[in-house]
Each structure stands twice: as C-alpha cells, then as structure tokens.
C-alpha atoms as a PDB file:
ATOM      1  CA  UNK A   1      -5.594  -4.486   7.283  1.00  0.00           C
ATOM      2  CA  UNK A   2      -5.179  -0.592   6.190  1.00  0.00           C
ATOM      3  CA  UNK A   3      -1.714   0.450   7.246  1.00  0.00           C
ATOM      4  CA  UNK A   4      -2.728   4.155   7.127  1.00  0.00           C
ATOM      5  CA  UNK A   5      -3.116   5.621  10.224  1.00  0.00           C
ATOM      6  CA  UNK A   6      -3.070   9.258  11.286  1.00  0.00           C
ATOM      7  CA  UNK A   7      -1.261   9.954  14.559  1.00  0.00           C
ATOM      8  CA  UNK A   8      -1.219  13.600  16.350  1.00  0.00           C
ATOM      9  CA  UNK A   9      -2.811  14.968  13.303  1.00  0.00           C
ATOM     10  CA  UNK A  10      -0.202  13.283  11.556  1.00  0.00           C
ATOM     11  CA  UNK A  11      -0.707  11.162   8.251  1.00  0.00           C
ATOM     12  CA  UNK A  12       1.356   7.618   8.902  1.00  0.00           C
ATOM     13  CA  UNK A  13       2.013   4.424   6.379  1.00  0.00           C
ATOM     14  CA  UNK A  14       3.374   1.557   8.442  1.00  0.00           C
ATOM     15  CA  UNK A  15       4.749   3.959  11.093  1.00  0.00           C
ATOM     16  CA  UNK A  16       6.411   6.001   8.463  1.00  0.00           C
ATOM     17  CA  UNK A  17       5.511   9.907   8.595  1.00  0.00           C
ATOM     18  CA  UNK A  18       4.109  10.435   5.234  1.00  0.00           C
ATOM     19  CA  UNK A  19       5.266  14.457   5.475  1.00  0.00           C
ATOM     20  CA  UNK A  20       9.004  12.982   5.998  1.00  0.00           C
ATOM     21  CA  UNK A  21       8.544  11.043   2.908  1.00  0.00           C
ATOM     22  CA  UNK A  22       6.704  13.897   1.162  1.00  0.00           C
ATOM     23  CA  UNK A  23       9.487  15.983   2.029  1.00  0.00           C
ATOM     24  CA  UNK A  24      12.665  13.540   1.259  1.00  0.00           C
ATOM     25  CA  UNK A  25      11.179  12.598  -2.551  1.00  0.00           C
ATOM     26  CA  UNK A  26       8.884  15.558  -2.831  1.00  0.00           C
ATOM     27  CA  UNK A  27       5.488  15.389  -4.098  1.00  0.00           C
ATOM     28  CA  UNK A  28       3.287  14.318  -5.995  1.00  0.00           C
ATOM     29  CA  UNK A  29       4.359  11.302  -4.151  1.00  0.00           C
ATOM     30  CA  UNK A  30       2.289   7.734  -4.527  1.00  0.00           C
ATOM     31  CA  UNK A  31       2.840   5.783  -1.155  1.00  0.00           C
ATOM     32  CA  UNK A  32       1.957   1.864  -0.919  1.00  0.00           C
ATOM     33  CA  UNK A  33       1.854  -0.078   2.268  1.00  0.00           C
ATOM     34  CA  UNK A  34       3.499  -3.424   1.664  1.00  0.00           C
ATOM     35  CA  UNK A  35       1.715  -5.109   4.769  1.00  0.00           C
ATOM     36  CA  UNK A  36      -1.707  -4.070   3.230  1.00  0.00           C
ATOM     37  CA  UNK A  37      -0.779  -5.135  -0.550  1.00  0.00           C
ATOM     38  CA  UNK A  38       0.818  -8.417   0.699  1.00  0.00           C
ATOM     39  CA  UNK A  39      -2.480  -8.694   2.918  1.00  0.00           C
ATOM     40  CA  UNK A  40      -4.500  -8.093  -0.141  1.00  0.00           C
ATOM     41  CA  UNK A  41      -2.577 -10.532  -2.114  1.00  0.00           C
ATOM     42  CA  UNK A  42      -3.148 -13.527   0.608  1.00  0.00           C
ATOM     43  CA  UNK A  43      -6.416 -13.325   0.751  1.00  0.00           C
ATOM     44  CA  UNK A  44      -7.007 -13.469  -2.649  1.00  0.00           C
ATOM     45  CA  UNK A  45      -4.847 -16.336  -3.205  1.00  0.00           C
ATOM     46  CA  UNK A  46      -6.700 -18.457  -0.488  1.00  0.00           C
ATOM     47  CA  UNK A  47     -10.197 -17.199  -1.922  1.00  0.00           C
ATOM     48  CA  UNK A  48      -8.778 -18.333  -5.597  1.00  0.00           C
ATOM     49  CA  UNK A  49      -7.046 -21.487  -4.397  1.00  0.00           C
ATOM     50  CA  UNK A  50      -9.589 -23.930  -5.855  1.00  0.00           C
ATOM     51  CA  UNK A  51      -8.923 -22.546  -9.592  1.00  0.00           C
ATOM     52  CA  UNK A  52      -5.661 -22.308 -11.415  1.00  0.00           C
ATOM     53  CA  UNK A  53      -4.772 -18.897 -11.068  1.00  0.00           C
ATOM     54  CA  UNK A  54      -2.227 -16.009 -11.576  1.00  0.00           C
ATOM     55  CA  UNK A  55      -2.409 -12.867  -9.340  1.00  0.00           C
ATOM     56  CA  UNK A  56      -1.075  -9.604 -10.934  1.00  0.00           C
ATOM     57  CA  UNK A  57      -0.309  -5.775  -9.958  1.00  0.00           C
ATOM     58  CA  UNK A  58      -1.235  -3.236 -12.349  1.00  0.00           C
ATOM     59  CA  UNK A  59      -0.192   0.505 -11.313  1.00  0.00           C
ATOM     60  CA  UNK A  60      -0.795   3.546 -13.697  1.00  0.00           C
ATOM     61  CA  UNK A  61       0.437   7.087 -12.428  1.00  0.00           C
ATOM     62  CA  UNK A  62      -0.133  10.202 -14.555  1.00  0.00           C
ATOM     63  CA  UNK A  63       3.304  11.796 -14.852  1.00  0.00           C
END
C-alpha cells in the first residue's frame, strides 16, 4: 500500500528516483505517492460508507 521503496540503495516513490526529483526541484522537497493517498482515501470511504461523510486533505509545510 506504501509506494516507497528503496532499490540498489536507491530511495524510489512509484518508480520515480527520489534523488532525480531532489535534484530537478531541489530540496527541501515534500514527495506524495498518489497510489498510496488514493489507497488511503478508498479505504476510508468504504470504512465510512454507512455515515454521511466528507473526506478531506489537510497539508501544512514549514516554508
């Protein structure tokens, strides 16, 4: 369900080399894995499905 894997030593997020991306935007850099919030999200929504509900995101970075 965690798309973080490391590979040769390597950190990756959903094969995508996290030192590439590090390097492209520069750092500090906050990565997300879409597969593992969309995951997230699915499971909640099927845990919560017997209630009226409303599933939010709520990010905070320190800039």
């Amino acid at each position: 369900m965690h798309d973080f894997k490391y590979v040769g030593g390597q950190l990756f997020c959903e094969s995508v080399s996290v030192e590439g991306l590090a390097r492209k935007f520069g750092t500090p850099l906050y990565v997300y894995s879409q597969k593992t919030l969309t995951d997230h999200f699915h499971k909640l929504d099927r845990a919560m499905a017997g209630v009226p509900h409303r599933i939010c995101f709520a990010v905070k970075s320190n800039g």
